[in-house]
N, C-alpha and C. Protein backbone atom coordinates (compact mmCIF):
# COMPACT_ATOMS: atom_id res chain seq x y z
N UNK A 1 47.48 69.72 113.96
CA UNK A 1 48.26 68.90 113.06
C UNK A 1 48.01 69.31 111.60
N UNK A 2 46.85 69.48 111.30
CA UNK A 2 46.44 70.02 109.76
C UNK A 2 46.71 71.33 109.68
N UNK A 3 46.69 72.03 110.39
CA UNK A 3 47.32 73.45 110.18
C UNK A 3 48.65 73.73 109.97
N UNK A 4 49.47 72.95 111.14
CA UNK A 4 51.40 72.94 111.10
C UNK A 4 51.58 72.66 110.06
N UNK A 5 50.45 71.62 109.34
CA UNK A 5 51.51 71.20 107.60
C UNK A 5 50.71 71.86 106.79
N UNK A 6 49.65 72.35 106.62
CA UNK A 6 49.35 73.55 105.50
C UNK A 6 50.42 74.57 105.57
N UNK A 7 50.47 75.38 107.28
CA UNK A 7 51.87 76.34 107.36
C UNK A 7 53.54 75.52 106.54
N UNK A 8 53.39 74.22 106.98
CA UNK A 8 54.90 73.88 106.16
C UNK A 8 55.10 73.50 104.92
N UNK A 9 53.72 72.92 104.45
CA UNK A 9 53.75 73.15 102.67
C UNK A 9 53.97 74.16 101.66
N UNK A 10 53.15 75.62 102.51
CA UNK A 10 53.20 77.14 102.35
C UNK A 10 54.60 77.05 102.35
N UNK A 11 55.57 76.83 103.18
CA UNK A 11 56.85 77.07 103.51
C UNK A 11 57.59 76.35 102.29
N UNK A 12 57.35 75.16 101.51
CA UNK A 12 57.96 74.79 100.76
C UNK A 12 57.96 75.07 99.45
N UNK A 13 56.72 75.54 99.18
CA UNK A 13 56.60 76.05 97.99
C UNK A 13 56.57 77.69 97.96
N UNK A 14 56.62 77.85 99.04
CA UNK A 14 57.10 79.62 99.04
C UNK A 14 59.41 79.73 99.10
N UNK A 15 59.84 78.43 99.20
CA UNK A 15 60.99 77.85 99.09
C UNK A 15 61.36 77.55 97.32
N UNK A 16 60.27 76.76 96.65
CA UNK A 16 60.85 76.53 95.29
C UNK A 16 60.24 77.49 94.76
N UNK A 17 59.52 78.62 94.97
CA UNK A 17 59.25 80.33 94.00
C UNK A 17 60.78 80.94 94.14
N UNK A 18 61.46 80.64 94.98
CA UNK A 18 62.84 81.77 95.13
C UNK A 18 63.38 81.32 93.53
N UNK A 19 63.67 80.37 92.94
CA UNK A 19 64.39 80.41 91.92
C UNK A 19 63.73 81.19 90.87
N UNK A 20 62.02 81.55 91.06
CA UNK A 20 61.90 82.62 90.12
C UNK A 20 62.25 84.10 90.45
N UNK A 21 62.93 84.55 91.62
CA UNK A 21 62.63 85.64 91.96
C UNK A 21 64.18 86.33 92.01
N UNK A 22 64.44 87.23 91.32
CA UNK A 22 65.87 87.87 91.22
C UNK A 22 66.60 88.90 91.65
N UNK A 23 65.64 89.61 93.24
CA UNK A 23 66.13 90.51 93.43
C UNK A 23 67.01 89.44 94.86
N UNK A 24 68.25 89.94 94.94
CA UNK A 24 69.03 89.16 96.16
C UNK A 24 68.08 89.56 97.32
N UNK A 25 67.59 90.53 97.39
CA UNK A 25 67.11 90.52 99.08
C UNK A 25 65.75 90.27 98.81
N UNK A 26 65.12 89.93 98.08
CA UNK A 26 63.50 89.48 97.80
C UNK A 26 63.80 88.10 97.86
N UNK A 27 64.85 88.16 97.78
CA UNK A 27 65.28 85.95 97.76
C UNK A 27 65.33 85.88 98.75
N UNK A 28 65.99 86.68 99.74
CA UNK A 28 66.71 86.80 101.10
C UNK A 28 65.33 86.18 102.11
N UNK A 29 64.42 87.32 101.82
CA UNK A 29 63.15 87.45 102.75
C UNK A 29 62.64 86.84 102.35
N UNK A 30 62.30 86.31 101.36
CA UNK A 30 61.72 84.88 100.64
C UNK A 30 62.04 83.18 101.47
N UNK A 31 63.52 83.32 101.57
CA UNK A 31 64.13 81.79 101.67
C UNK A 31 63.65 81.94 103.23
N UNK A 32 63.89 83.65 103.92
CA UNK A 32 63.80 83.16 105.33
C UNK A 32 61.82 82.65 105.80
N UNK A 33 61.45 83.54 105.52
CA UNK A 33 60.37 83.73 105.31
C UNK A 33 59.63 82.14 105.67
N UNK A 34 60.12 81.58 104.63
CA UNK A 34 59.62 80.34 104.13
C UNK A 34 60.21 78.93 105.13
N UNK A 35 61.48 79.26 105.55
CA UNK A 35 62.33 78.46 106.67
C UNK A 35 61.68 78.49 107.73
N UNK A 36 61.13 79.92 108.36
CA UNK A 36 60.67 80.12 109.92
C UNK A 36 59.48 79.68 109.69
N UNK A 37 58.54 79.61 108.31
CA UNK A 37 57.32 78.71 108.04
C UNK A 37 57.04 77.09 108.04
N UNK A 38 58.78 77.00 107.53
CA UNK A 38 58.45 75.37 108.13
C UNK A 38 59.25 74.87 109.05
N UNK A 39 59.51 75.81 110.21
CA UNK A 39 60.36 75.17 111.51
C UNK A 39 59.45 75.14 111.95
N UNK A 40 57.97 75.77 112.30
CA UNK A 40 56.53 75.56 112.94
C UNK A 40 56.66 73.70 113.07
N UNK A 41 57.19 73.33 112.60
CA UNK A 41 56.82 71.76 112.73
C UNK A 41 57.97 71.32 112.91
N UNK A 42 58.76 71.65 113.25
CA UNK A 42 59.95 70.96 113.96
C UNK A 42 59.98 71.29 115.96
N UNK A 43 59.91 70.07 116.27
CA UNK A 43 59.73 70.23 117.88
C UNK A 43 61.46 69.39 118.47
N UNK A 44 62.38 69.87 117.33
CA UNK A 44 63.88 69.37 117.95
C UNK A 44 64.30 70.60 118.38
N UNK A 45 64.79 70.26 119.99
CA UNK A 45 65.18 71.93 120.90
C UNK A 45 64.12 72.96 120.82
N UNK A 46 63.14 72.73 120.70
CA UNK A 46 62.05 73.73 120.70
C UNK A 46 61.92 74.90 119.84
N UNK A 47 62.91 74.06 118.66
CA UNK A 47 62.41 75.41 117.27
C UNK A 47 61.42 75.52 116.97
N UNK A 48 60.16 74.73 117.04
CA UNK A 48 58.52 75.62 116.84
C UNK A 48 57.99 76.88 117.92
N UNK A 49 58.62 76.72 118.71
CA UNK A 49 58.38 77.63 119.80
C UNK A 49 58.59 79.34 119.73
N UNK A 50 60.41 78.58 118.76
CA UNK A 50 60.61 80.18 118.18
C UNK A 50 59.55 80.57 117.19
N UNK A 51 59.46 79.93 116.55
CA UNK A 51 58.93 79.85 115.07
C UNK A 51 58.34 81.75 114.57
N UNK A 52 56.96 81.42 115.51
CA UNK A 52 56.09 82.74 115.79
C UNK A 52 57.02 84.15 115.82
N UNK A 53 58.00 84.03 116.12
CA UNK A 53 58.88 85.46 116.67
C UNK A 53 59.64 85.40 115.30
N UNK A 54 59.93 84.33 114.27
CA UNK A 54 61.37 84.69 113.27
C UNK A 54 59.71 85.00 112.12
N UNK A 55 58.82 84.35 112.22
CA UNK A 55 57.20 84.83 110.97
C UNK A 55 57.20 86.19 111.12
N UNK A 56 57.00 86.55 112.17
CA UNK A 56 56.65 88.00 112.79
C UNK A 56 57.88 88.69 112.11
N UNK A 57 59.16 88.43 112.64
CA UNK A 57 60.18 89.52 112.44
C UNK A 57 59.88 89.50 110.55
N UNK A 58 60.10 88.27 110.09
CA UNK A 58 60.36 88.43 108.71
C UNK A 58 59.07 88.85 107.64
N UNK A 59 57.88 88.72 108.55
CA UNK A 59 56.54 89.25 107.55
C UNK A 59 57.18 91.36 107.91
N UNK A 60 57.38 91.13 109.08
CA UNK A 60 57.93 92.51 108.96
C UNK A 60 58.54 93.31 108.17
N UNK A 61 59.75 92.14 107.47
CA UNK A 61 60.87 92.44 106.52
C UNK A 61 60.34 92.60 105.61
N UNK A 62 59.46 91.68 105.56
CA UNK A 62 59.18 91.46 103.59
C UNK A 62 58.06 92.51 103.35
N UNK A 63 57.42 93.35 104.44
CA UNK A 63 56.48 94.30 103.97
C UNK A 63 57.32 95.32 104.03
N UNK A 64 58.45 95.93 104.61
CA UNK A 64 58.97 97.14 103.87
C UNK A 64 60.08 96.56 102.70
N UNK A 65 60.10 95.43 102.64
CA UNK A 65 60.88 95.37 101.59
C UNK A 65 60.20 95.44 99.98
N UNK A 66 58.68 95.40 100.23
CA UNK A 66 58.06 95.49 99.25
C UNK A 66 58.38 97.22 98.35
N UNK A 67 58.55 97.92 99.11
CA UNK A 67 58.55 99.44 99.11
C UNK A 67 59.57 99.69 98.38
N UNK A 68 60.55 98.82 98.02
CA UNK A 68 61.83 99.56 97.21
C UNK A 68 61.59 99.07 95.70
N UNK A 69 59.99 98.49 95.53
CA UNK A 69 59.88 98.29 94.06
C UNK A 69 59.36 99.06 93.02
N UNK A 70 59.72 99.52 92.06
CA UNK A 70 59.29 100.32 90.85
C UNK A 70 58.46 99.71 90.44
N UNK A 71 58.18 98.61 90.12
CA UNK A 71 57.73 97.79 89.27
C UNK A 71 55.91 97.59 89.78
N UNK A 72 55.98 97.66 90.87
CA UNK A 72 54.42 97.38 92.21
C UNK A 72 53.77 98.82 91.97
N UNK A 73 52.86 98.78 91.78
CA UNK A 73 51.89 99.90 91.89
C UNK A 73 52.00 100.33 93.54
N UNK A 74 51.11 101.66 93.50
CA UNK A 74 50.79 102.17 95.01
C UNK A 74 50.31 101.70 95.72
N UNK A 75 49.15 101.04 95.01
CA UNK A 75 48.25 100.09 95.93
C UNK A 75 48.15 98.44 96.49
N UNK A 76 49.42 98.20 95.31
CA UNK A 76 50.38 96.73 95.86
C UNK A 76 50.99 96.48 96.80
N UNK A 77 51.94 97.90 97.12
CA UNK A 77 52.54 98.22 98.03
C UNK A 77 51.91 98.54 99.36
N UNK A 78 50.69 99.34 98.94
CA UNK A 78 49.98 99.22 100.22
C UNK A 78 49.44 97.79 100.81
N UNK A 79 49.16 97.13 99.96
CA UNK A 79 48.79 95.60 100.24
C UNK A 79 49.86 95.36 100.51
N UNK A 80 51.15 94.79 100.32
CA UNK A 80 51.76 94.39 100.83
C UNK A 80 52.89 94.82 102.76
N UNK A 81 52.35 96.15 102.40
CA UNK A 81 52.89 96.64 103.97
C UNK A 81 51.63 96.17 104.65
N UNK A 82 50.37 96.88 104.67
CA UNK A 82 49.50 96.14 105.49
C UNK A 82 49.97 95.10 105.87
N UNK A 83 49.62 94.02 105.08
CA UNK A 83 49.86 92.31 105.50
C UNK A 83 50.89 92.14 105.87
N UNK A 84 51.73 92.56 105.96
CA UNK A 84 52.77 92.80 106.51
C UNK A 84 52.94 93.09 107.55
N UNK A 85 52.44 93.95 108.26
CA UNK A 85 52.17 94.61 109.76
C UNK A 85 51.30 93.66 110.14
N UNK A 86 50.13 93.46 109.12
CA UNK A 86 48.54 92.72 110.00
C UNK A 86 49.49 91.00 110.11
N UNK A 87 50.54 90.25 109.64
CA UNK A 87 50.39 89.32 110.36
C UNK A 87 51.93 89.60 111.01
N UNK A 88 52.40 90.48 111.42
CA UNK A 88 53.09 90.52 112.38
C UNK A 88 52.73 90.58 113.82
N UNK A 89 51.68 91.62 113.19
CA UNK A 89 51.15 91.54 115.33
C UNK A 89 50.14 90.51 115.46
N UNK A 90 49.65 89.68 114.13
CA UNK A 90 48.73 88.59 114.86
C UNK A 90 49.63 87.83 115.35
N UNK A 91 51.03 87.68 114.63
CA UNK A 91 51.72 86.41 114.76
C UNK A 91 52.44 86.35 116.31
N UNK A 92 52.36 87.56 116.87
CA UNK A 92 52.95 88.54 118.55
C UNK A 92 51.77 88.10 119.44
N UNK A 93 50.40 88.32 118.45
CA UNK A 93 49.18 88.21 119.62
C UNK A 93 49.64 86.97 120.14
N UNK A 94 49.02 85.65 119.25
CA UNK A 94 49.18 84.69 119.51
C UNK A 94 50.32 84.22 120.63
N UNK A 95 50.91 84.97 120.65
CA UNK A 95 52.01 84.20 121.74
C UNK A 95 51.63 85.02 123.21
N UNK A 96 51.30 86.33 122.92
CA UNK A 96 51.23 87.00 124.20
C UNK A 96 49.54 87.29 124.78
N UNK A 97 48.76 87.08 126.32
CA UNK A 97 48.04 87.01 126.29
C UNK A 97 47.58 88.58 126.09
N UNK A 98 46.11 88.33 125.80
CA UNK A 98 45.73 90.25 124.95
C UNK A 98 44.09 89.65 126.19
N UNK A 99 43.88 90.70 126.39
CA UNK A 99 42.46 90.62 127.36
C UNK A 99 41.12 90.66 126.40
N UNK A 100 41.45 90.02 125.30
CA UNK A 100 40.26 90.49 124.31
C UNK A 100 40.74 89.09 123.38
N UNK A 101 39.32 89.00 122.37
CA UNK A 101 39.91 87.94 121.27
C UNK A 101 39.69 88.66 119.66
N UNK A 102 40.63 88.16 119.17
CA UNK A 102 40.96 88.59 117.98
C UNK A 102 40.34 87.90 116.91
N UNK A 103 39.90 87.98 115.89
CA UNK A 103 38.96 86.91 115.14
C UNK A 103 40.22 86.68 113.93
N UNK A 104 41.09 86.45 113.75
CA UNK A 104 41.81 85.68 112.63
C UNK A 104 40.97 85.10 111.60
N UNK A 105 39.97 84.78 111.70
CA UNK A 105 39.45 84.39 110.53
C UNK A 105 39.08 85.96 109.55
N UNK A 106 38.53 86.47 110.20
CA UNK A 106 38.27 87.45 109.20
C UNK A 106 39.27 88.59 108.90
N UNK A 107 40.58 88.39 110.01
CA UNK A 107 41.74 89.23 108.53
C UNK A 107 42.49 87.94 107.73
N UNK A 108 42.15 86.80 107.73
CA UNK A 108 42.01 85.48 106.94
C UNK A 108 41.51 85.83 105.76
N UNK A 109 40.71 86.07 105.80
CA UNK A 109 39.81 86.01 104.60
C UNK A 109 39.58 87.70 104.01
N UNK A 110 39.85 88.35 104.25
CA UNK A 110 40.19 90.00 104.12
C UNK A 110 42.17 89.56 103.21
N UNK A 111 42.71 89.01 103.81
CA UNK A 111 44.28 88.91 102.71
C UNK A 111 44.00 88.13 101.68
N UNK A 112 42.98 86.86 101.88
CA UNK A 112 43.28 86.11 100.84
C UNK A 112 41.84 86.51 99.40
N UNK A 113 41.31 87.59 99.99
CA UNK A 113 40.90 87.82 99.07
C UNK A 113 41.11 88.90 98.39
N UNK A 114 42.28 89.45 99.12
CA UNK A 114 42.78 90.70 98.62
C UNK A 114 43.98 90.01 97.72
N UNK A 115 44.32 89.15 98.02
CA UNK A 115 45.42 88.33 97.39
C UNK A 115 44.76 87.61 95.64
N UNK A 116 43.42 87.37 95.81
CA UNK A 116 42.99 86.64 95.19
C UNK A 116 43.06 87.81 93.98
N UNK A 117 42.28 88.87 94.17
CA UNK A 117 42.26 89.77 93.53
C UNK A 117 43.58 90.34 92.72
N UNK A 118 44.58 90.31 93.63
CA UNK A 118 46.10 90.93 93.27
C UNK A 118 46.51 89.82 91.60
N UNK A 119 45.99 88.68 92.14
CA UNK A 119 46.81 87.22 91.72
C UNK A 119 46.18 87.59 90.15
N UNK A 120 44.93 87.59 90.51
CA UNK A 120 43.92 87.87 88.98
C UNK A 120 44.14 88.83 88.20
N UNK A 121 44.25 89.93 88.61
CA UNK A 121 44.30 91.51 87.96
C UNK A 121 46.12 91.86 87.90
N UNK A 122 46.47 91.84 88.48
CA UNK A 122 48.23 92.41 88.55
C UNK A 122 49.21 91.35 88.49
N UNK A 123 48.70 90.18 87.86
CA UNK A 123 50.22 89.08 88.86
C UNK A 123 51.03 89.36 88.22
N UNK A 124 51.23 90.34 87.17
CA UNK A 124 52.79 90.86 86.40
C UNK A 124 53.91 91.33 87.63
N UNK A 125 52.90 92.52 88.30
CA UNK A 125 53.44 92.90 89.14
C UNK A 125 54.08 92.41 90.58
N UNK A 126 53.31 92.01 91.12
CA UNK A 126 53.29 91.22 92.26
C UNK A 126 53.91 89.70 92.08
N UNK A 127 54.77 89.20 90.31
CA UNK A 127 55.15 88.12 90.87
C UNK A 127 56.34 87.79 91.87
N UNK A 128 57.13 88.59 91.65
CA UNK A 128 58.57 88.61 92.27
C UNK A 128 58.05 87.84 94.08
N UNK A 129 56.98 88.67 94.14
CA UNK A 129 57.21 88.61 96.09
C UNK A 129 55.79 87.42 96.17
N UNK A 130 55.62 86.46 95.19
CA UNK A 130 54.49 85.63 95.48
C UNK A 130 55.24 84.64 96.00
N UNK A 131 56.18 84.51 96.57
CA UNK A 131 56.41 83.31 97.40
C UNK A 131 56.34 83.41 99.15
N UNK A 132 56.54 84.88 99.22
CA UNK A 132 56.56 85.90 100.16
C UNK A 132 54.78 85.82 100.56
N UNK A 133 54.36 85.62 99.68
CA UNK A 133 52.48 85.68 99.66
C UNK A 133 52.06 84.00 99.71
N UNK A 134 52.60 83.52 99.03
CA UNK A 134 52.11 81.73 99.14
C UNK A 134 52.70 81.60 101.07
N UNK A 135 53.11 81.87 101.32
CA UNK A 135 53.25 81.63 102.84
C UNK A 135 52.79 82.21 103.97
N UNK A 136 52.53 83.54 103.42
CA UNK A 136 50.90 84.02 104.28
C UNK A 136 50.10 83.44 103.93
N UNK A 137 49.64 83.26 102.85
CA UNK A 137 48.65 82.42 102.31
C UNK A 137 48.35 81.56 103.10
N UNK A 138 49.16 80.55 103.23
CA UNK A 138 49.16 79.31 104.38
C UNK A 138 48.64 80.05 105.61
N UNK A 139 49.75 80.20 106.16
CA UNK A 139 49.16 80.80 107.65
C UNK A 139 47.64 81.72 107.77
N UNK A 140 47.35 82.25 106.80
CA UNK A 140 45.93 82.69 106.74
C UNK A 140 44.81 81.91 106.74
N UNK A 141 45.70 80.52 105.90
CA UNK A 141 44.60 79.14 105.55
C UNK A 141 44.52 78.83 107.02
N UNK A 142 45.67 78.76 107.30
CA UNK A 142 45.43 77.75 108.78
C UNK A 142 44.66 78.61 109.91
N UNK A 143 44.95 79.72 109.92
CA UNK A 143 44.27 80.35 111.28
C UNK A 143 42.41 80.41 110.30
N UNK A 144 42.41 80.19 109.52
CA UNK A 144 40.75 80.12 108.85
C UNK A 144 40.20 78.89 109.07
N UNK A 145 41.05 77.89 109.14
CA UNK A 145 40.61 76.50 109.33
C UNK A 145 40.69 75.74 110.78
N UNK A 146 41.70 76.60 111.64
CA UNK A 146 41.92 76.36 113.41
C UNK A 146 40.47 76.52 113.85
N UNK A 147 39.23 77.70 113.25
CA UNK A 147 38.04 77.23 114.57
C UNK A 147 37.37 76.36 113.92
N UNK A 148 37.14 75.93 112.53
CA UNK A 148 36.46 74.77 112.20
C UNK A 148 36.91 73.30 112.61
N UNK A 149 38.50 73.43 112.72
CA UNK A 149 38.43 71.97 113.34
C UNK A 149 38.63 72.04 114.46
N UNK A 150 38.75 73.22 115.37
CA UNK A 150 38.06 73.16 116.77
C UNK A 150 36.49 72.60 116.98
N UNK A 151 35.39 72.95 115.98
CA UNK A 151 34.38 72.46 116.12
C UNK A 151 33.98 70.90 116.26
N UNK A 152 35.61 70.09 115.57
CA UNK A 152 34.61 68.80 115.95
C UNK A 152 35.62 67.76 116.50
């Protein structure tokens, strides 16, 4: 329950960054981005169910869509395809069983401190696609905070 609405808060405020952001298809992958982040909490016809498969497709989008920017350094871009790939196939694991366990917390905390860093040192660069990032963000929060409140 505390996780679905960290993921759908992520989703709403990765929703009101689009009016800062001006490229049409950075809005595009932005608005969707942020929609399939907060259908996670809608259980009408079993749109949370999809949910996982439209995160996945669109963290997909939004990491090569990072690539058509002038403006992003080399190594922004590399941050942003990574995370891009890294929560696509977590967001695949999760649904499909894998004979092994994956520790989410620690590429949790590997984005958001790579994020933290980006936010501090570059956010000239990297603002356009921070709404695109406030919603990994979330989902990074939440899979960091799923085994602690498994603990009690």
């Amino acid at each position: 329950m505390i996780t679905s609405t960290i993921i759908v808060i992520s989703g709403i405020m990765g929703l009101l960054w689009v009016k800062k952001v001006h490229n049409n298809f950075t809005r595009l992958v932005n608005i969707m981005l942020s929609v399939s982040a907060i259908s996670t909490a809608i259980p009408y016809l079993g749109i949370s169910s999809y949910s996982p498969y439209a995160i996945a497709f669109f963290s997909l989008l939004a990491s090569f869509e990072a690539t058509n920017s002038f403006s992003m350094k080399r190594q922004q871009v590399i941050f942003m395809v990574i995370s891009g790939i890294t929560f696509f196939a977590l967001s695949l694991a999760s649904l499909f069983p894998i004979p092994f366990e994956i520790p989410y917390w620690l590429f949790s905390l590997a984005f958001l401190s790579a994020f933290a860093f980006y936010w501090k040192s570059k956010k000239k660069n990297i603002f356009s696609r921070t709404g695109i990032l406030i919603v990994w963000s979330g989902i990074a929060l939440a899979w960091l905070i799923s085994p602690l409140l498994s603990m009690f």
